[in-house]
N, C-alpha and C. Protein backbone atom coordinates (compact mmCIF):
# COMPACT_ATOMS: atom_id res chain seq x y z
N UNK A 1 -11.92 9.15 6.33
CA UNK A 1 -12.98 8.35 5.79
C UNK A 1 -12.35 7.23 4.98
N UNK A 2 -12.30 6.10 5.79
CA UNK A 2 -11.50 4.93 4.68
C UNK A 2 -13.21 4.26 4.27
N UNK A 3 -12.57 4.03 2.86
CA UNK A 3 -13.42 3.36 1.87
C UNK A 3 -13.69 2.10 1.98
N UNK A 4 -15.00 1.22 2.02
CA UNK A 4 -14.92 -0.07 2.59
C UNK A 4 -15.81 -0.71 1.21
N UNK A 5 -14.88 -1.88 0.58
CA UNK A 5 -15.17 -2.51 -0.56
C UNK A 5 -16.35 -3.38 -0.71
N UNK A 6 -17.38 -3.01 -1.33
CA UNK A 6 -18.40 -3.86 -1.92
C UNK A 6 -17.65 -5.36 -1.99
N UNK A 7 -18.42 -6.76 -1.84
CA UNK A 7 -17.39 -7.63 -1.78
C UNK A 7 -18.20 -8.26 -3.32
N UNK A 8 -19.36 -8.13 -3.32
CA UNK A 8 -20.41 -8.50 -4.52
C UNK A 8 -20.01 -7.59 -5.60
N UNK A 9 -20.12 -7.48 -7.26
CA UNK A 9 -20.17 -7.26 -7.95
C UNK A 9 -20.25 -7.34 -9.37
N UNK A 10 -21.08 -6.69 -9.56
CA UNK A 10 -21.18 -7.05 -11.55
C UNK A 10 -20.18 -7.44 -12.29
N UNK A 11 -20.11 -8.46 -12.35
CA UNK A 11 -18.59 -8.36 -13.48
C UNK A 11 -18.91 -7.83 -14.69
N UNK A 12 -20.32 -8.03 -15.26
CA UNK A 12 -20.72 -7.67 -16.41
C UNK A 12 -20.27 -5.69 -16.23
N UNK A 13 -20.85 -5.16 -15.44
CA UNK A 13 -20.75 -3.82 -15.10
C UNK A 13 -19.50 -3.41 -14.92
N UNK A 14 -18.32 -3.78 -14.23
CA UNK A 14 -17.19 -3.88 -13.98
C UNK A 14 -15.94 -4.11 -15.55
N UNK A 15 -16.44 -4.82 -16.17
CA UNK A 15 -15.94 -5.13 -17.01
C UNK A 15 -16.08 -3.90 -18.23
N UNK A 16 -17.38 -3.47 -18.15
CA UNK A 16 -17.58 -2.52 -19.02
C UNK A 16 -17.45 -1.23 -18.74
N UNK A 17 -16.62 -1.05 -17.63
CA UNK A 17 -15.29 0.82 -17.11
C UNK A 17 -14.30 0.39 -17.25
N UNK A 18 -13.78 -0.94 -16.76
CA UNK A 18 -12.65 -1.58 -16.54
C UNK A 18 -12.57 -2.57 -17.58
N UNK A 19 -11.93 -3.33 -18.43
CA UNK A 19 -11.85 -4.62 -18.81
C UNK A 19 -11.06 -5.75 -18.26
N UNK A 20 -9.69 -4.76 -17.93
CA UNK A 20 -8.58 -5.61 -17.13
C UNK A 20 -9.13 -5.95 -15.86
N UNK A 21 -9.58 -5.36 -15.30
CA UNK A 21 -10.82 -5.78 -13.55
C UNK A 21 -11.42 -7.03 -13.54
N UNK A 22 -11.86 -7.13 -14.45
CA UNK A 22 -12.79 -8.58 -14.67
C UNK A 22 -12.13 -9.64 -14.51
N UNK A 23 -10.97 -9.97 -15.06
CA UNK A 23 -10.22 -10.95 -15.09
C UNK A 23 -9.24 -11.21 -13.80
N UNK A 24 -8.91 -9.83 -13.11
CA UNK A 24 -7.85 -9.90 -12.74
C UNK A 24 -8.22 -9.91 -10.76
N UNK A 25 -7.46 -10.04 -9.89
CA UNK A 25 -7.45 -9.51 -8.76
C UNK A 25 -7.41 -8.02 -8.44
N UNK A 26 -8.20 -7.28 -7.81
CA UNK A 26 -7.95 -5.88 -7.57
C UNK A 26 -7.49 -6.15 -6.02
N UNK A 27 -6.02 -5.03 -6.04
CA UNK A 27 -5.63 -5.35 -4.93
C UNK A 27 -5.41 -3.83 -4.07
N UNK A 28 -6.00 -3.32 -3.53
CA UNK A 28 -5.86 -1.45 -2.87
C UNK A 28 -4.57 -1.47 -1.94
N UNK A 29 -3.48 -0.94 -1.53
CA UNK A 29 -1.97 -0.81 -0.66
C UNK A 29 -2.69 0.56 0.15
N UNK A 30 -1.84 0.41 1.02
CA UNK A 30 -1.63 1.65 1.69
C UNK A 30 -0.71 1.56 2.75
N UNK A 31 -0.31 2.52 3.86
CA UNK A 31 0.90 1.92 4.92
C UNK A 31 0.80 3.11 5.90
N UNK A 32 1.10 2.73 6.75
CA UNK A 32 0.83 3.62 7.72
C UNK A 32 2.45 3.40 8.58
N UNK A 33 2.74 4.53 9.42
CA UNK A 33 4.12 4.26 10.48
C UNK A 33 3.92 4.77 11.40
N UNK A 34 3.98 3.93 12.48
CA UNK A 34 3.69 3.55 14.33
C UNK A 34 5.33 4.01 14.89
N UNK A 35 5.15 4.91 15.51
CA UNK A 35 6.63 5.51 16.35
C UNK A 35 5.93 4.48 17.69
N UNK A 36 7.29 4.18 18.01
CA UNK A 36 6.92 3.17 19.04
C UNK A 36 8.31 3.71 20.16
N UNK A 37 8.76 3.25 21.23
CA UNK A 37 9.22 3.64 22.13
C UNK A 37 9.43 2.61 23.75
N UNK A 38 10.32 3.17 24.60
CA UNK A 38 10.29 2.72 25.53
C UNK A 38 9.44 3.25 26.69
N UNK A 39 9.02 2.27 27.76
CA UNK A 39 8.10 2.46 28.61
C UNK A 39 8.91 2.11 30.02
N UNK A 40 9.35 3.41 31.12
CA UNK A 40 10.07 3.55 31.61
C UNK A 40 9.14 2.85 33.13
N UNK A 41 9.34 1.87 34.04
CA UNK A 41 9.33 1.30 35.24
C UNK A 41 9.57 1.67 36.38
N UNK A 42 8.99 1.67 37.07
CA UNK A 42 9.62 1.76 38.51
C UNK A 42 9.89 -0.14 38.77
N UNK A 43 11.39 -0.24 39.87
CA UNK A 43 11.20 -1.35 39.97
C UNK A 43 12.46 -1.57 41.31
N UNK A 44 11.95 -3.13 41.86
CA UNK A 44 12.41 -2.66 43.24
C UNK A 44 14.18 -3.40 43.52
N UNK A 45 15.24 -2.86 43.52
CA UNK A 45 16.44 -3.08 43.41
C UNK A 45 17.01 -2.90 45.00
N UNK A 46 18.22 -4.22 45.35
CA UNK A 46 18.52 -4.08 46.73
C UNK A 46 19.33 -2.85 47.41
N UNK A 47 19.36 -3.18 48.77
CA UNK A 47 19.80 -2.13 49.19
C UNK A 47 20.74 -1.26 48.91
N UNK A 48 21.39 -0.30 48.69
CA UNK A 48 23.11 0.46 48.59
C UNK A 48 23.29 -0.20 46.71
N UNK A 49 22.45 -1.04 46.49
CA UNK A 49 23.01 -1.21 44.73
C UNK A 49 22.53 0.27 44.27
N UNK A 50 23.46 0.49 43.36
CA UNK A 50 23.02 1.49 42.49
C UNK A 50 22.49 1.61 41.06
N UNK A 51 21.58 1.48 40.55
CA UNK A 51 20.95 0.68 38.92
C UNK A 51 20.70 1.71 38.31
N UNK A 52 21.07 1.23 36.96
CA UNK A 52 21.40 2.01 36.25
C UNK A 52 20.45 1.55 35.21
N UNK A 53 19.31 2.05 34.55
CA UNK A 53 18.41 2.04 33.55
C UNK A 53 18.76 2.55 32.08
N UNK A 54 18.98 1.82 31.17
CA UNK A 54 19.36 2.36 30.50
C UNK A 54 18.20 2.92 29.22
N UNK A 55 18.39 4.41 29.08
CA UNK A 55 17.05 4.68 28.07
C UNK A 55 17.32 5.47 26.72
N UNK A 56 16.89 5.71 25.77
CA UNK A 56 17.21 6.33 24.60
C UNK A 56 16.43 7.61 24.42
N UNK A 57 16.88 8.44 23.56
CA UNK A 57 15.54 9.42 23.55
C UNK A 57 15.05 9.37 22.06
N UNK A 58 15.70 8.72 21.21
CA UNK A 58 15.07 8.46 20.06
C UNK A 58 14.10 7.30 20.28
N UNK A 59 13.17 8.02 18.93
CA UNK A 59 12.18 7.11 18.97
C UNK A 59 12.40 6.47 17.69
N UNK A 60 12.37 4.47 17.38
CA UNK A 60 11.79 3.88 16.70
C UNK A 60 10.49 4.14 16.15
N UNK A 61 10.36 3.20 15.08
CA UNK A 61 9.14 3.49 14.28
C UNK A 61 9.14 1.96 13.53
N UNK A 62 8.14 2.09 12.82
CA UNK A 62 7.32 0.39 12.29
C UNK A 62 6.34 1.13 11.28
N UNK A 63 7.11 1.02 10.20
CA UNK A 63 6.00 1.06 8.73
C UNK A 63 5.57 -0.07 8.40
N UNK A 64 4.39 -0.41 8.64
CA UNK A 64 3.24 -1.26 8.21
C UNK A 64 2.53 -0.77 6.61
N UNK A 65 3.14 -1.84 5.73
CA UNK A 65 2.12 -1.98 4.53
C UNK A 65 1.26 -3.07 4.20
N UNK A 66 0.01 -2.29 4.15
CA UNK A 66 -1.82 -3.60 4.10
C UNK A 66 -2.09 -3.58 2.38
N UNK A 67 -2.60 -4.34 2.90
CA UNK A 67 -3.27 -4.92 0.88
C UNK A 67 -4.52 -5.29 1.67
N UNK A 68 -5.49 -4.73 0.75
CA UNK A 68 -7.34 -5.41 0.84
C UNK A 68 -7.52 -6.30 -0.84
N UNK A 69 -7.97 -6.90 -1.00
CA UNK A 69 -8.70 -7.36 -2.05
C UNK A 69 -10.24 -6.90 -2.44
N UNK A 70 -10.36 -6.62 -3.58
CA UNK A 70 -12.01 -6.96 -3.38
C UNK A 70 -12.83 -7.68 -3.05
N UNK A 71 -12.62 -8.99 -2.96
CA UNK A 71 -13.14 -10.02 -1.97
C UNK A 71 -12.63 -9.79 -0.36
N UNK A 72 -11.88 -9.01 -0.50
CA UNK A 72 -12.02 -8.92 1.45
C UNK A 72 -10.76 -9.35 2.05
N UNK A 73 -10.43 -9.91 1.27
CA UNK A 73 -8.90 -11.04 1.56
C UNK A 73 -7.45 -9.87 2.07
N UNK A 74 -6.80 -9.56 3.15
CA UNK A 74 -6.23 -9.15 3.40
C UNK A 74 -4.72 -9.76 3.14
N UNK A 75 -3.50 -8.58 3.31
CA UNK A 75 -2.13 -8.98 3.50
C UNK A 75 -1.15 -7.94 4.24
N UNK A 76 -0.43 -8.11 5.13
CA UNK A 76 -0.01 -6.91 5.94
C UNK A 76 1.90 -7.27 6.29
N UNK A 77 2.65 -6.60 5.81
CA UNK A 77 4.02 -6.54 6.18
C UNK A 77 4.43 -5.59 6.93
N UNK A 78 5.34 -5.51 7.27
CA UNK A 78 5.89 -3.90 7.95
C UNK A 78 7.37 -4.04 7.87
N UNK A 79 8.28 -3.01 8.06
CA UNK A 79 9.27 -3.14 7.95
C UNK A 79 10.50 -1.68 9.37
N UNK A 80 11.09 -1.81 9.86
CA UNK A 80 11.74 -0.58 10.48
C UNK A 80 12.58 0.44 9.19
N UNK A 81 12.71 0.43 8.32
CA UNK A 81 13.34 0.65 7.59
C UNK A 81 12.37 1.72 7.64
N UNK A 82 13.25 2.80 6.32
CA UNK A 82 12.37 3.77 5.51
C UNK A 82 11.86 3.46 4.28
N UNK A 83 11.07 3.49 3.71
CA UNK A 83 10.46 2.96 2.54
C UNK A 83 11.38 3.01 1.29
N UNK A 84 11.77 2.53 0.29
CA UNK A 84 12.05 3.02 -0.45
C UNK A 84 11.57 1.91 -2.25
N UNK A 85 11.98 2.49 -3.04
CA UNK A 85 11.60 1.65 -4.36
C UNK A 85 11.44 0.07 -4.22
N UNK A 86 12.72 -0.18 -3.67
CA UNK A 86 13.33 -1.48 -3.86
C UNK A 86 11.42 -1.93 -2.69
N UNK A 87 11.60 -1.68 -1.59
CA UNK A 87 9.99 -2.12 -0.74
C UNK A 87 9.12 -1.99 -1.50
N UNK A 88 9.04 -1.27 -2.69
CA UNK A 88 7.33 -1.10 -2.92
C UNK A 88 7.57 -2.45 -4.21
N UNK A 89 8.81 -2.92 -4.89
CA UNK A 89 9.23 -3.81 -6.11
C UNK A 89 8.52 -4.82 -4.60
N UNK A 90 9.43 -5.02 -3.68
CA UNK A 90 9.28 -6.49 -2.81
C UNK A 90 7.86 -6.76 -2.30
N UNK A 91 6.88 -5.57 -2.22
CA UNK A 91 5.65 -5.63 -1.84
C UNK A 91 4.77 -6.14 -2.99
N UNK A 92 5.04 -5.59 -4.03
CA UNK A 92 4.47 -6.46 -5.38
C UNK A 92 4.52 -7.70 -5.49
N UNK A 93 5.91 -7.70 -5.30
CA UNK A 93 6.37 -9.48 -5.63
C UNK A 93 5.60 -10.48 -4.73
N UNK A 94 5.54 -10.08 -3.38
CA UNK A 94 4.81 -10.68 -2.27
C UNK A 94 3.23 -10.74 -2.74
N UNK A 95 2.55 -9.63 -2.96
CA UNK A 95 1.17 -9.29 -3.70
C UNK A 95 0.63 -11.02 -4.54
N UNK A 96 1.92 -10.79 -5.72
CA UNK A 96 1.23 -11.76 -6.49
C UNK A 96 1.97 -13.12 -5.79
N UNK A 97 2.67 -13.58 -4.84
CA UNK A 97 2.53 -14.44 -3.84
C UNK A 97 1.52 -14.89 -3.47
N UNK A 98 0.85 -13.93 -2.49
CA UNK A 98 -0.20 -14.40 -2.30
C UNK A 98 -1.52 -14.21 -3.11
N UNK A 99 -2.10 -13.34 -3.82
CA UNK A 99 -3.20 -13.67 -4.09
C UNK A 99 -2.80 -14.00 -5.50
N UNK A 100 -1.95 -14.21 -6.33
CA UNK A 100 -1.81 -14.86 -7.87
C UNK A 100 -1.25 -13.66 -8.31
N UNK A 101 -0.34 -14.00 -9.67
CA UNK A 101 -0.02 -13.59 -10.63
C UNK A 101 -0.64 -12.01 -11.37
N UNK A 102 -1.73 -12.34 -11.32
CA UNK A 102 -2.34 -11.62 -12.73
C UNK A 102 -3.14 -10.28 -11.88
N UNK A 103 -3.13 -9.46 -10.84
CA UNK A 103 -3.65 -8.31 -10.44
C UNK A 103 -3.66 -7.00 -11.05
N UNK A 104 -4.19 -6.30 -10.54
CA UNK A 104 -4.42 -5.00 -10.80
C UNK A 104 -4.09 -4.46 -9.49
N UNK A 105 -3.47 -3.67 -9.16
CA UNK A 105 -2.96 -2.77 -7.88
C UNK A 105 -3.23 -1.06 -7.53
N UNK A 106 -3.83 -0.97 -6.94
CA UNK A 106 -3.66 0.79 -6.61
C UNK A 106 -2.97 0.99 -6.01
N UNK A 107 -1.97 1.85 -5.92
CA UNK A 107 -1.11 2.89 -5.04
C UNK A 107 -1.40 4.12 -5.18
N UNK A 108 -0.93 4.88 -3.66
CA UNK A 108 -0.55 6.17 -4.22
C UNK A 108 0.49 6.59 -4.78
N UNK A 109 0.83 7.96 -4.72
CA UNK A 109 1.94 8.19 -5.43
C UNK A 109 2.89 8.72 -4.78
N UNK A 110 3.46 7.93 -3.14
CA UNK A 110 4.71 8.00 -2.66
C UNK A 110 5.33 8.00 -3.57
N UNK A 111 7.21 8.21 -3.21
CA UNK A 111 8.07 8.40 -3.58
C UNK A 111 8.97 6.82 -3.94
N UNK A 112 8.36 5.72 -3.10
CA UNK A 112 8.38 4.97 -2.85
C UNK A 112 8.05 3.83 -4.32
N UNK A 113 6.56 4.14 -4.47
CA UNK A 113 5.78 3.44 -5.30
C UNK A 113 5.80 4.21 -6.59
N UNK A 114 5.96 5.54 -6.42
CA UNK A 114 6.20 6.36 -8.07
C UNK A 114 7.04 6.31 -8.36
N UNK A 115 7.70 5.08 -9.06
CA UNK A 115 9.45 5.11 -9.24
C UNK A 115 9.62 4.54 -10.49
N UNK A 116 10.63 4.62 -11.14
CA UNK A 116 11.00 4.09 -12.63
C UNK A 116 11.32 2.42 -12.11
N UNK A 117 12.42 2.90 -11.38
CA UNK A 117 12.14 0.85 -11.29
C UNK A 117 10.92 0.19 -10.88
N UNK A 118 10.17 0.54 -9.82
CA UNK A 118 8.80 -0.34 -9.85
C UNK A 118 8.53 -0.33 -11.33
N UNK A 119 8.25 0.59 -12.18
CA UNK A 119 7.73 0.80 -13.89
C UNK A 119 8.39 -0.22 -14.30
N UNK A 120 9.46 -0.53 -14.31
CA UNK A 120 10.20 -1.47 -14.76
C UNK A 120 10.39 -2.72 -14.66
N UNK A 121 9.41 -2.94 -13.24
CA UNK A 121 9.42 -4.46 -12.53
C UNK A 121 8.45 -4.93 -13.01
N UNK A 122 7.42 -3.97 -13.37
CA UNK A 122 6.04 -3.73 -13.53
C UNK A 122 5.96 -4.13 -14.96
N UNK A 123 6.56 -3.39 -15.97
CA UNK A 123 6.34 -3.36 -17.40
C UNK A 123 7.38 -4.54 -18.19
N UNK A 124 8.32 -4.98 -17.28
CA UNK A 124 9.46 -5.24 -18.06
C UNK A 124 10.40 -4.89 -19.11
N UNK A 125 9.71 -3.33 -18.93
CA UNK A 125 10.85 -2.67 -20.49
C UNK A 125 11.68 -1.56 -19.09
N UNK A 126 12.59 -0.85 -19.69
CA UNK A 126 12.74 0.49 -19.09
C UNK A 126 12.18 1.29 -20.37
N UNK A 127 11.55 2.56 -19.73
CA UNK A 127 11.00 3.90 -20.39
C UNK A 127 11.51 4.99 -20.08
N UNK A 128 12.48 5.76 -20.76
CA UNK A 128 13.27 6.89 -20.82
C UNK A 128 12.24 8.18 -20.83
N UNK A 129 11.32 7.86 -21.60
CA UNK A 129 10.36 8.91 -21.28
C UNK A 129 9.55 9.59 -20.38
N UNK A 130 9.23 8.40 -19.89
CA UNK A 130 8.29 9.18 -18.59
C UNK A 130 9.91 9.20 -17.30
N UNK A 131 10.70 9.59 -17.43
CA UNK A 131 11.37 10.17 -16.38
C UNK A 131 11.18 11.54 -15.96
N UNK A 132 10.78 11.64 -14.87
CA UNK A 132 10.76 12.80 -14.30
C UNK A 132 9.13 13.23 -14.82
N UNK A 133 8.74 12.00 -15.20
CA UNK A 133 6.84 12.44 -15.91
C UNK A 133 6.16 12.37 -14.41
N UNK A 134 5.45 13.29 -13.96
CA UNK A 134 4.31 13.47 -12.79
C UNK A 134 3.25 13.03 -13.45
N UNK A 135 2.81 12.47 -14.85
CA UNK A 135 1.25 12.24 -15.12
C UNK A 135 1.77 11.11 -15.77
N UNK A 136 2.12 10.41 -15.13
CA UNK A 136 1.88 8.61 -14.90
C UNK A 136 0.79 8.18 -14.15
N UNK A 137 -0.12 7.28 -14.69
CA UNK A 137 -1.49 7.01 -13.75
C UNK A 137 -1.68 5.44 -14.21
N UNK A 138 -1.00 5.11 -14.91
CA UNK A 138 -0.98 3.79 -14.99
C UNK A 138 0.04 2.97 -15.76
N UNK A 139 0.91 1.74 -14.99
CA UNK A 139 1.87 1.26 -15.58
C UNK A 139 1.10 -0.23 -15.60
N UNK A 140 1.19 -0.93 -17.35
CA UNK A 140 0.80 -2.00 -17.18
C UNK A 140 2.14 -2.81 -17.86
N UNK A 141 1.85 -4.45 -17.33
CA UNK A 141 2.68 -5.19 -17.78
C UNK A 141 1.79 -6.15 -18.52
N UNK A 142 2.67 -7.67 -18.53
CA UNK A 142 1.53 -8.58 -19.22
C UNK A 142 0.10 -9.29 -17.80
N UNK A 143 1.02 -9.76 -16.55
CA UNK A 143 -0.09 -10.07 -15.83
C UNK A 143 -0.10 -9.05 -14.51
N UNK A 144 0.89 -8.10 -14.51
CA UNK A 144 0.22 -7.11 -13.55
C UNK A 144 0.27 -5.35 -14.09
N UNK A 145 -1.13 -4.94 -13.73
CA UNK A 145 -1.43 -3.49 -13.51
C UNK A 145 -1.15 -2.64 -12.36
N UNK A 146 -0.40 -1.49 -12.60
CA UNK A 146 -0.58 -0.75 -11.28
C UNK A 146 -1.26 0.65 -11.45
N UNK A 147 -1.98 1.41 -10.70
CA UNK A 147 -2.80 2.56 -11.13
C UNK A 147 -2.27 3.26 -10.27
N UNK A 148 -1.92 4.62 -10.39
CA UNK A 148 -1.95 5.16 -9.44
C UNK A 148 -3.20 6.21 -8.88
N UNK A 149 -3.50 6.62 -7.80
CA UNK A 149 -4.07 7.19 -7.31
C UNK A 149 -3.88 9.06 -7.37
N UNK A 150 -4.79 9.67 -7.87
CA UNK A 150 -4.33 11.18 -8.21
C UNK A 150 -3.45 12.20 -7.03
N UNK A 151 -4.40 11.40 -5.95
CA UNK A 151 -3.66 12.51 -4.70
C UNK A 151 -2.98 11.52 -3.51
N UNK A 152 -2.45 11.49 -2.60
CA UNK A 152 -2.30 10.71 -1.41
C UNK A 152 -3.38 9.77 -0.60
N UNK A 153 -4.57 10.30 -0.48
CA UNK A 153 -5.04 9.55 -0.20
C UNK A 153 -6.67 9.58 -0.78
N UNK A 154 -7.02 8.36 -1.40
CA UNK A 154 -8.26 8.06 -2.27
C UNK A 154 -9.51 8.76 -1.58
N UNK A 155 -9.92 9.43 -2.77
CA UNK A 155 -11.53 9.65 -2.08
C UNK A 155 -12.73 8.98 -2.92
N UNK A 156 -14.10 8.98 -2.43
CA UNK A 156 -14.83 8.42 -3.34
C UNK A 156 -15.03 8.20 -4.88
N UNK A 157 -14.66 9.87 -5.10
CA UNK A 157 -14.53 9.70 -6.46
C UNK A 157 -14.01 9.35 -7.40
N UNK A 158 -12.59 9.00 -6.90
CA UNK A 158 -11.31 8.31 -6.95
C UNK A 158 -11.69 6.91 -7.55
N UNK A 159 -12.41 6.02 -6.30
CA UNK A 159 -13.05 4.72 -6.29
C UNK A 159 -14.13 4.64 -7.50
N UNK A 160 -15.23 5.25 -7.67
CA UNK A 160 -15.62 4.97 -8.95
C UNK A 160 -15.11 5.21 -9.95
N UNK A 161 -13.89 6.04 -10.41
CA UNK A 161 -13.26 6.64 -11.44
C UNK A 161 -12.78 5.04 -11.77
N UNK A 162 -12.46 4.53 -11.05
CA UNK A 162 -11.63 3.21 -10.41
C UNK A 162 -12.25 1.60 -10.89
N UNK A 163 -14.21 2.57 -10.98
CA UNK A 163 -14.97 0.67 -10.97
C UNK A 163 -15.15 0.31 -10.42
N UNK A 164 -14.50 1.02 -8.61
CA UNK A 164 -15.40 0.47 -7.71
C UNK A 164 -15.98 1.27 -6.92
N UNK A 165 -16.85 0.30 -6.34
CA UNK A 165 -17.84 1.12 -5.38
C UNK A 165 -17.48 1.28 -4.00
N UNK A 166 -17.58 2.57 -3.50
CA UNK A 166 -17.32 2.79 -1.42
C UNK A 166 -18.28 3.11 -1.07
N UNK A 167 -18.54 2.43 0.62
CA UNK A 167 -19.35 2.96 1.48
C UNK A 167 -18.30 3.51 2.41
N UNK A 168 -19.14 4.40 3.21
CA UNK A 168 -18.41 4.89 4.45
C UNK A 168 -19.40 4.75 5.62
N UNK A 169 -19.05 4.13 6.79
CA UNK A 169 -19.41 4.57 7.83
C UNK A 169 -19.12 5.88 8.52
N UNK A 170 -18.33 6.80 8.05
CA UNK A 170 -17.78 7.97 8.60
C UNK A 170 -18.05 9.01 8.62
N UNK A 171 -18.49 10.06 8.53
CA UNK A 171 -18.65 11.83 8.08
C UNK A 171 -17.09 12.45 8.13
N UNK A 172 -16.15 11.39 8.74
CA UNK A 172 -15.10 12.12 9.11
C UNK A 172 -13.80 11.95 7.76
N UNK A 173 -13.43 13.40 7.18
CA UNK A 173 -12.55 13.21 5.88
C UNK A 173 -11.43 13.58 6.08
């Protein structure tokens, strides 16, 4: 059941769960990874040659990370790599690329995005304390917020906890 963003909203209402919301861009991440592969041919080679196809049995893959806005405004990278800190710092940086400076961000809490250096890219201090802290739920700086999300993947209640509102077309969770 993915959550699909109201694009209208109260700022007055918004402002008064949230304060930082009002002002800022809300920006939702998530990423998904596509194993991708070769697609083996028949094909027609001359007489007495002997051809030789060459094939792998590993499979590639393509991690795709999306950004929604609350206005609707999309952003989508991907990378072959495996995810790691340093991607979720470069996905930020890109973030306020494109839609400005001053956001608010949800993630979950990959391994990726729950990291002391994002905290650090994020806050501009380092914090000795929350190392190894599991109840981090929000790192702020001066013009960006990041929240995290309680479980892997958001549910409704999540979203209003959040300030915002979901519909679903789905029954499916």
């Amino acid at each position: 059941m993915k959550p699909i963003l109201k694009t209208k909203r109260s700022s007055k209402r918004q402002s008064k769960k949230r304060p930082e919301l009002a002002e800022k861009t809300v920006v939702v991440v998530d990423q998904f990874t596509k194993r991708v592969g070769t697609v083996q041919r028949h094909g027609w080679y001359p007489i007495g040659s002997d051809p030789t196809i060459e094939t792998s049995n590993s499979w590639d893959k393509v991690t795709v990370l999306g950004a929604v806005t609350g206005s609707g405004d999309s952003f989508y990278c991907w990378t072959e790599e495996n995810l790691t800190r340093n991607h979720g710092i470069r996905l930020l940086e890109a973030l306020q690329e494109e839609f400005g400076e001053e956001l608010v961000v949800f993630l979950d809490r990959a391994g990726y995005f729950y990291a002391r250096d994002l905290w650090e890219f994020v806050s501009g201090e380092r914090e000795t304390e929350t190392v190894c802290d599991s109840s981090v739920s929000c790192v702020r700086g001066e013009k960006l917020a990041v929240w995290y999300f309680r479980r892997s993947y958001p549910n409704s209640t999540q979203w209003k906890d959040a300030g915002i509102s979901s519909t679903s077309g789905s029954s499916t969770g």
